[in-house]
C-alpha atoms as a PDB file:
ATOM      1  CA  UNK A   1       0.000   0.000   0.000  1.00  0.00           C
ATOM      2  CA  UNK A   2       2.919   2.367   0.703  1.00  0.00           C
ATOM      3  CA  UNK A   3       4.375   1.803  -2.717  1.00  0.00           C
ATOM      4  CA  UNK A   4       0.528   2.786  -4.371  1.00  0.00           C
ATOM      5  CA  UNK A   5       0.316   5.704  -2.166  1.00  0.00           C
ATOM      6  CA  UNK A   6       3.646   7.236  -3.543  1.00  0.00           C
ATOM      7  CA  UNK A   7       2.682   6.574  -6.909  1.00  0.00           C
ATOM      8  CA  UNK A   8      -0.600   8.584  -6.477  1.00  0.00           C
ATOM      9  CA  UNK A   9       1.563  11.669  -5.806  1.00  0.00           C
ATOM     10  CA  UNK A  10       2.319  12.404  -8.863  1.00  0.00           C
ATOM     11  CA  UNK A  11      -0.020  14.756 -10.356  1.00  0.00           C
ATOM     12  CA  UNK A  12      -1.957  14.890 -13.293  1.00  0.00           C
ATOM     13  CA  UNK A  13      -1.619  18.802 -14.168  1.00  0.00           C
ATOM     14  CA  UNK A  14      -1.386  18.250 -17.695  1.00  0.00           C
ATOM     15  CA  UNK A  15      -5.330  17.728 -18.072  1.00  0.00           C
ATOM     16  CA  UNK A  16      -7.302  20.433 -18.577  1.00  0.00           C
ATOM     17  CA  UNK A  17     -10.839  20.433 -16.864  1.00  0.00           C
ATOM     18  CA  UNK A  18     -13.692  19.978 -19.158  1.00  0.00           C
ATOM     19  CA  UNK A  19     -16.922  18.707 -18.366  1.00  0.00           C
ATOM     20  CA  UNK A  20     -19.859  17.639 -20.833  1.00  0.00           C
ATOM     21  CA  UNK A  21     -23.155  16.323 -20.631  1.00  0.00           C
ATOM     22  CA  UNK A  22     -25.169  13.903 -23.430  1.00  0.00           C
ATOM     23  CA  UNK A  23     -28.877  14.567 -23.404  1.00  0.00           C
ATOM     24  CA  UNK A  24     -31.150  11.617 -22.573  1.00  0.00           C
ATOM     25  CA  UNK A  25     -31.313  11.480 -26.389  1.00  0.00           C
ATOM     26  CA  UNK A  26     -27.711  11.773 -27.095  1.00  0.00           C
ATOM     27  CA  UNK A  27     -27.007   8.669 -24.706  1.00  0.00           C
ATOM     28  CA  UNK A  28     -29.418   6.548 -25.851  1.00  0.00           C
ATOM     29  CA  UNK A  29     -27.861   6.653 -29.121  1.00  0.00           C
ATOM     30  CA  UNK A  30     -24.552   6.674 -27.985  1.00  0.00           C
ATOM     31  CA  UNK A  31     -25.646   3.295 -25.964  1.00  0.00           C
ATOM     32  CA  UNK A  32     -26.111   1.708 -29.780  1.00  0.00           C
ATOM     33  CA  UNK A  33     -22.442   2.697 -31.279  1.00  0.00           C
ATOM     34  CA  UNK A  34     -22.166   0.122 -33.203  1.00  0.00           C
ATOM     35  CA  UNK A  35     -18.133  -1.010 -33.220  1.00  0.00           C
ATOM     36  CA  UNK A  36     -18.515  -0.344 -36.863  1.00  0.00           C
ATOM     37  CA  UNK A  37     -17.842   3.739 -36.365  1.00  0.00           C
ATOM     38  CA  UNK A  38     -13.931   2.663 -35.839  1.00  0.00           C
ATOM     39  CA  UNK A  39     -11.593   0.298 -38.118  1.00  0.00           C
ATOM     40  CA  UNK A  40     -11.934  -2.800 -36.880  1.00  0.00           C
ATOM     41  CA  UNK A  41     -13.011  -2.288 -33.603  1.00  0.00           C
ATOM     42  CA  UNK A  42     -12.721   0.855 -30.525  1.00  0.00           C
ATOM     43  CA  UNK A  43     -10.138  -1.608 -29.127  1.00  0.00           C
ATOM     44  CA  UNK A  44      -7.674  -1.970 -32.208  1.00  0.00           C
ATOM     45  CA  UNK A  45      -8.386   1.934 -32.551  1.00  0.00           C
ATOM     46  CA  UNK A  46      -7.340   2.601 -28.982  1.00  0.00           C
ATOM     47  CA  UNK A  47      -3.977   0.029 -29.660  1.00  0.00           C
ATOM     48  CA  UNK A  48      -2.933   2.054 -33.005  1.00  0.00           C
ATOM     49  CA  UNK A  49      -3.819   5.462 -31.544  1.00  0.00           C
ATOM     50  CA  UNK A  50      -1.249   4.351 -28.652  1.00  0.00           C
ATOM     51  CA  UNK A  51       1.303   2.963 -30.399  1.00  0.00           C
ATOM     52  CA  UNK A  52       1.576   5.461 -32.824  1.00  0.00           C
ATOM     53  CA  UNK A  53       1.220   8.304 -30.053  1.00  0.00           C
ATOM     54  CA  UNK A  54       3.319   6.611 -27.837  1.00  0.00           C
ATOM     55  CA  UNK A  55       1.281   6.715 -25.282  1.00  0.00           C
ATOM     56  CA  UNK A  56       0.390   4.455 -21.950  1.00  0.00           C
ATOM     57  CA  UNK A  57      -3.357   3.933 -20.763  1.00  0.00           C
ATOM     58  CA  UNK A  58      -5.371   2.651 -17.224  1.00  0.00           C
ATOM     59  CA  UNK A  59      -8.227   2.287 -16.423  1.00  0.00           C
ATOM     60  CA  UNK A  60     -10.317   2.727 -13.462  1.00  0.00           C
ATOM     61  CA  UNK A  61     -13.812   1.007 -13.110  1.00  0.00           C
ATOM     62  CA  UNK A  62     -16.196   0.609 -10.527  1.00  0.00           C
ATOM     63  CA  UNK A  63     -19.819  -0.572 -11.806  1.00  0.00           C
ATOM     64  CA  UNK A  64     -18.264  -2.475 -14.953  1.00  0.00           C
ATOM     65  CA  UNK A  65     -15.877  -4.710 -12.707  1.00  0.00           C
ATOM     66  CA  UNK A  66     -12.993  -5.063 -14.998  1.00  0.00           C
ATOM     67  CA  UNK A  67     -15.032  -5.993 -17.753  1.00  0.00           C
ATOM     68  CA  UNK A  68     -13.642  -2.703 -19.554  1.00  0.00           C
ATOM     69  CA  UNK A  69      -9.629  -3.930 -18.917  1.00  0.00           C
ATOM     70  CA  UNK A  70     -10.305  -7.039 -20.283  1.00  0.00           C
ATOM     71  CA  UNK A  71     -12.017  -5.637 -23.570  1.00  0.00           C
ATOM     72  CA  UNK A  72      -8.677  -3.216 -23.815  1.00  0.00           C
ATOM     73  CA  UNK A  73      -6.409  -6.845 -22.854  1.00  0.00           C
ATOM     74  CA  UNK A  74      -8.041  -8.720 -25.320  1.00  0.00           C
ATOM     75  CA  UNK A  75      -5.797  -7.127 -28.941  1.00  0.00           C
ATOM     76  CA  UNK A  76      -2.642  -8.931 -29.267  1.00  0.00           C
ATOM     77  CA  UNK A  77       0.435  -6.878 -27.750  1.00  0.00           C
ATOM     78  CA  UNK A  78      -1.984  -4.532 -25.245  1.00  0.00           C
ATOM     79  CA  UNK A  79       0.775  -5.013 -22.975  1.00  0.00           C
ATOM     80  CA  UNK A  80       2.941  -2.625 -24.920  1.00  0.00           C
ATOM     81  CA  UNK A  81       0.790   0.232 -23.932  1.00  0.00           C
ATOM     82  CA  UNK A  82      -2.219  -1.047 -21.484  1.00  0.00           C
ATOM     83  CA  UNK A  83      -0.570  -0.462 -18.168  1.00  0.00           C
ATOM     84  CA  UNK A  84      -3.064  -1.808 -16.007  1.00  0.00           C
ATOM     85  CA  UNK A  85      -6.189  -1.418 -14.185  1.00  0.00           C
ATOM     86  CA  UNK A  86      -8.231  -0.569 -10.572  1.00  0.00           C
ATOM     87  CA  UNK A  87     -11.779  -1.957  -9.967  1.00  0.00           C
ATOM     88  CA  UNK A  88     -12.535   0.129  -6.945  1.00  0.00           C
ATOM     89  CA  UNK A  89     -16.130  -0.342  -5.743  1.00  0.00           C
ATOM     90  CA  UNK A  90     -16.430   0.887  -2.361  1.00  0.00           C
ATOM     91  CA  UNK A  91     -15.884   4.448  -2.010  1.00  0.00           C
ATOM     92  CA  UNK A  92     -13.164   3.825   0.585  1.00  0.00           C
ATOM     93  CA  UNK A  93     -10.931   2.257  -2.081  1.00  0.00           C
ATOM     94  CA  UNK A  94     -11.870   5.533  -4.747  1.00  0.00           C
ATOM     95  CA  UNK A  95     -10.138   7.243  -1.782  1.00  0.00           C
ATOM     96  CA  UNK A  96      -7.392   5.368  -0.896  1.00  0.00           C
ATOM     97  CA  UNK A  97      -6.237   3.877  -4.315  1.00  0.00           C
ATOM     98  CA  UNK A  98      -7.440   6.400  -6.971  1.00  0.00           C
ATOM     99  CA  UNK A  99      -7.001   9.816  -4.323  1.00  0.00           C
ATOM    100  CA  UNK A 100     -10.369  10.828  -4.952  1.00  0.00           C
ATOM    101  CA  UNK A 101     -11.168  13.785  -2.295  1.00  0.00           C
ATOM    102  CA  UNK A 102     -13.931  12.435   0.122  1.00  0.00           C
ATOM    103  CA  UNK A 103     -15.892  15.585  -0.207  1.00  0.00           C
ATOM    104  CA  UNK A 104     -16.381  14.942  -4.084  1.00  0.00           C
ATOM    105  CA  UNK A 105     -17.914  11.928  -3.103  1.00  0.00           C
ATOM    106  CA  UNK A 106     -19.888  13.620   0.213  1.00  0.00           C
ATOM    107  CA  UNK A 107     -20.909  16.302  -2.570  1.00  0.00           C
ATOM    108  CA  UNK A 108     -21.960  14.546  -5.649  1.00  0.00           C
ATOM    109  CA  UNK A 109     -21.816  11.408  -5.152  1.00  0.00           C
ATOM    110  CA  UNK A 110     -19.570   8.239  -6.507  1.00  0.00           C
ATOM    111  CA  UNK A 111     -21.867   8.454  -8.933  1.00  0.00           C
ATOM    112  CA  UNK A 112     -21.148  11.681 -10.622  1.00  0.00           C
ATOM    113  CA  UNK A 113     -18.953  13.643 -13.235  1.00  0.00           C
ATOM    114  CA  UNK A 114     -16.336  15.194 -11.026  1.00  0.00           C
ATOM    115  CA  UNK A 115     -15.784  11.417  -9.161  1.00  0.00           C
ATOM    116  CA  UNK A 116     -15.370  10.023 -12.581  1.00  0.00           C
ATOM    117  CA  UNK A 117     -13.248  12.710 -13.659  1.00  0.00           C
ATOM    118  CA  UNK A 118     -11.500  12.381 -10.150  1.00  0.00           C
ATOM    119  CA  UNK A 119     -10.681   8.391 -10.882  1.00  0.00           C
ATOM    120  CA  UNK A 120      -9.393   9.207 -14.265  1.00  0.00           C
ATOM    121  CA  UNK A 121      -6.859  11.522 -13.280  1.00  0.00           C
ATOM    122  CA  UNK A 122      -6.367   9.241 -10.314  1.00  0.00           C
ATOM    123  CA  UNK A 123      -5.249   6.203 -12.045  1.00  0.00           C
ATOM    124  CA  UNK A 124      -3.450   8.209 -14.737  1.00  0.00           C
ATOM    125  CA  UNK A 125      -1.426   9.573 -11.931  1.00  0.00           C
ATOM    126  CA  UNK A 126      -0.932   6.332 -10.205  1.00  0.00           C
ATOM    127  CA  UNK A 127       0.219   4.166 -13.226  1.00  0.00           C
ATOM    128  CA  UNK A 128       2.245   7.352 -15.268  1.00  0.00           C
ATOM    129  CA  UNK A 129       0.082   6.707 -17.784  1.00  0.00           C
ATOM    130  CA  UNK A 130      -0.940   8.986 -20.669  1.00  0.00           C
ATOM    131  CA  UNK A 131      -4.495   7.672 -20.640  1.00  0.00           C
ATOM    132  CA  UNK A 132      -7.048   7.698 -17.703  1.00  0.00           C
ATOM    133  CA  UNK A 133     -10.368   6.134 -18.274  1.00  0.00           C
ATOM    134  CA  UNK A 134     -12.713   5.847 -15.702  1.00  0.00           C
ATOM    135  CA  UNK A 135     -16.627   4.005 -15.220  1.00  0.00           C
ATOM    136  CA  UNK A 136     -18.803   4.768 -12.378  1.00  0.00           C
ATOM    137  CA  UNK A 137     -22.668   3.937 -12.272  1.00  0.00           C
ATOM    138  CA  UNK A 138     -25.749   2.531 -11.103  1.00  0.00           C
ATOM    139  CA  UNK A 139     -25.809  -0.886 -12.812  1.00  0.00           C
ATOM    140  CA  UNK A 140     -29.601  -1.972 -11.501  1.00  0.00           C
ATOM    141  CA  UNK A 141     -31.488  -3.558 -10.507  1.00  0.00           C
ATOM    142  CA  UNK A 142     -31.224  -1.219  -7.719  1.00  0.00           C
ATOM    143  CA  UNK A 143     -31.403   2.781  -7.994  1.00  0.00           C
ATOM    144  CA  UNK A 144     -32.677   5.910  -6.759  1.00  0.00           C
ATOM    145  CA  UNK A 145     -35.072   8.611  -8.413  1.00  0.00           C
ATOM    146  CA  UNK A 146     -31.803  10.591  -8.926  1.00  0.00           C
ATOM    147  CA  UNK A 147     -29.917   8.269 -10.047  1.00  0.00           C
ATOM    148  CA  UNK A 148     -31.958   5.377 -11.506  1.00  0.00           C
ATOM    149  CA  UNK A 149     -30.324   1.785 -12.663  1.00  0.00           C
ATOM    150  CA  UNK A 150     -28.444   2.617 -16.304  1.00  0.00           C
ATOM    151  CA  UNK A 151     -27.096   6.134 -14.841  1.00  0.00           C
ATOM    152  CA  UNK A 152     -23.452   5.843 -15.824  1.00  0.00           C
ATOM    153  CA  UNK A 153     -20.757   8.430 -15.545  1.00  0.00           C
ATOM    154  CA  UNK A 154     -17.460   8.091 -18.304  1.00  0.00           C
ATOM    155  CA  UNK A 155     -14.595  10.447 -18.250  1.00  0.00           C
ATOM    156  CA  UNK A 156     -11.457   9.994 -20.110  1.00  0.00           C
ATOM    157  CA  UNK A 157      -8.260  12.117 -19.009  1.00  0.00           C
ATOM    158  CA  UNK A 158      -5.216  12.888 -21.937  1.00  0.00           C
ATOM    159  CA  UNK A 159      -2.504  15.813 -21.889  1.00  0.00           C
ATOM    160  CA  UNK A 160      -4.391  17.461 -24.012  1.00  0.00           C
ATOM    161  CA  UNK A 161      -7.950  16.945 -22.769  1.00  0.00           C
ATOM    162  CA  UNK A 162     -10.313  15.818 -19.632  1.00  0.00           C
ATOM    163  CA  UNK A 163     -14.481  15.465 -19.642  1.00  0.00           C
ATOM    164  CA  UNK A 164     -16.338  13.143 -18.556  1.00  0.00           C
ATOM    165  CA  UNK A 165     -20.245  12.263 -19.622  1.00  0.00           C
ATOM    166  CA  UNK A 166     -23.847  11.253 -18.171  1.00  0.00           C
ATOM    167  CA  UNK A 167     -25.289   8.655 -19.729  1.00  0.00           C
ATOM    168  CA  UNK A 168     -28.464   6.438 -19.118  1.00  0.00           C
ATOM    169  CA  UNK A 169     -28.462   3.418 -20.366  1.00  0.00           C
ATOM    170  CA  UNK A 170     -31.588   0.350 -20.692  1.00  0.00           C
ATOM    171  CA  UNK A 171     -31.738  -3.179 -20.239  1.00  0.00           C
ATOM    172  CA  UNK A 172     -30.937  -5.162 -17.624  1.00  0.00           C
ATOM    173  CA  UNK A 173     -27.658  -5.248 -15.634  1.00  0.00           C
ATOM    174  CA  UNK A 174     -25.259  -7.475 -18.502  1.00  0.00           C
ATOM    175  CA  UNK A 175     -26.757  -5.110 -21.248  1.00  0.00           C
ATOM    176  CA  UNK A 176     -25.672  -1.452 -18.845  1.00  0.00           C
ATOM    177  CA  UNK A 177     -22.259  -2.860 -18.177  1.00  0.00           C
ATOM    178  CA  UNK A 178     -21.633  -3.939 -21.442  1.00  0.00           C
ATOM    179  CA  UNK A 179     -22.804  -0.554 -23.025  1.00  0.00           C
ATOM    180  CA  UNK A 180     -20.714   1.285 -20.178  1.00  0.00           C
ATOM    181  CA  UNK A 181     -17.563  -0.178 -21.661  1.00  0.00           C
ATOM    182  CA  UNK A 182     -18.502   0.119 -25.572  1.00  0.00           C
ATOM    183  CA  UNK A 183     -19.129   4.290 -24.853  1.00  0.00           C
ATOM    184  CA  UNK A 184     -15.783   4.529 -22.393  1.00  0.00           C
ATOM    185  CA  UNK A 185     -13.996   2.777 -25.419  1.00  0.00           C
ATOM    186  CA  UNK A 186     -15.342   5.092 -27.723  1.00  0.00           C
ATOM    187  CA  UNK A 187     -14.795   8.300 -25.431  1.00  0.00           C
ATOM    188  CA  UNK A 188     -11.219   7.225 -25.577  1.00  0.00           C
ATOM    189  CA  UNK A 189     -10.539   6.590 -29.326  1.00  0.00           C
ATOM    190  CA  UNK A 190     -12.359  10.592 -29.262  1.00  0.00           C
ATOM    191  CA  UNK A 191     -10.733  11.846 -27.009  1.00  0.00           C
ATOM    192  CA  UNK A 192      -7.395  10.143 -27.640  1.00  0.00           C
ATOM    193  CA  UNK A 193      -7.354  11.098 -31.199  1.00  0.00           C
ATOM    194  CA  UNK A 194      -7.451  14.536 -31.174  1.00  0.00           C
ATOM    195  CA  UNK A 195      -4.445  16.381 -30.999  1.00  0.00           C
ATOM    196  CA  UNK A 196      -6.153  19.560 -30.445  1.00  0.00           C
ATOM    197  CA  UNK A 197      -7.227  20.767 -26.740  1.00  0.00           C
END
């Protein structure tokens, strides 16, 4: 743990704060991307952008349970660039692992933009990695009114950029978590492949 906590030290200052939010709309048609809008697939996408780039990326997950590491793991050679990963559930561990300030999470929530954003730059910080992509969400069945099951939060941190979205998402708990990780893979390839702030 002491090794982890010195890692987290080192600061993400080369993300700039942005913040945007998908209409109901918007995120229902976001939730049926079809892999289609990238060659090949988000994942091979996210493996060329990298290599070419040079860059490193982690992930941090919470309601998607490493399902969104494994969809990175799964091209040939990942290892070159995918650094690793943190499935932090309990808010404790957003805290202690990811340095998420407890009054983000007494504020808005671990279900929110500015924790998402928070665990990006967390794990991007933690691993050195260019790349911070972070899931946090209601997954069902359970919910609230405010935040009812398929209310997922993605934010993806770069050097040159850092937002996160709100997106709600149908279906039963499989079909959320697997359209969690199909958006956060395709926030990345955007985000990612810009070379503009």
């Amino acid at each position: 743990m002491e090794i982890f906590a010195k890692l987290l030290s080192v600061p993400a200052e080369s993300c700039h704060r942005c913040e945007e939010r998908a209409t109901a709309e918007d995120s229902r048609n976001r939730g049926q991307r079809d892999t289609m809008d990238f060659p090949g697939s988000p994942e091979k996408e996210i493996a060329r952008i990298c290599l070419e780039k040079k860059w490193r990326i982690a992930v941090a997950e919470s309601c998607t349970g490493g399902l969104l590491g494994g969809r990175i793991t799964a091209v040939p050679g990942s290892s070159s660039y995918f650094l690793g990963g943190v499935v932090a559930y309990s808010n404790s561990l957003k805290v202690s692992l990811l340095h998420v300030d407890p009054d983000l999470i007494q504020q808005h929530g671990a279900v929110s933009g500015d924790v998402a954003r928070a665990m990006a730059k967390g794990i991007a910080a933690a691993a050195t990695a260019e790349i911070g992509v972070a899931v946090t969400g209601v997954a069902g069945p359970e919910g609230s009114e405010e935040k009812p099951p398929g209310t997922v939060f993605i934010a993806v941190c770069t050097p040159l950029v850092s937002l996160s979205r709100h997106y709600h998402f149908s279906g039963d708990r499989a079909a959320v978590r697997e359209a969690a990780v199909r958006e956060a893979l395709a926030l990345v390839v955007e985000c990612a492949g810009t070379d503009r702030p």
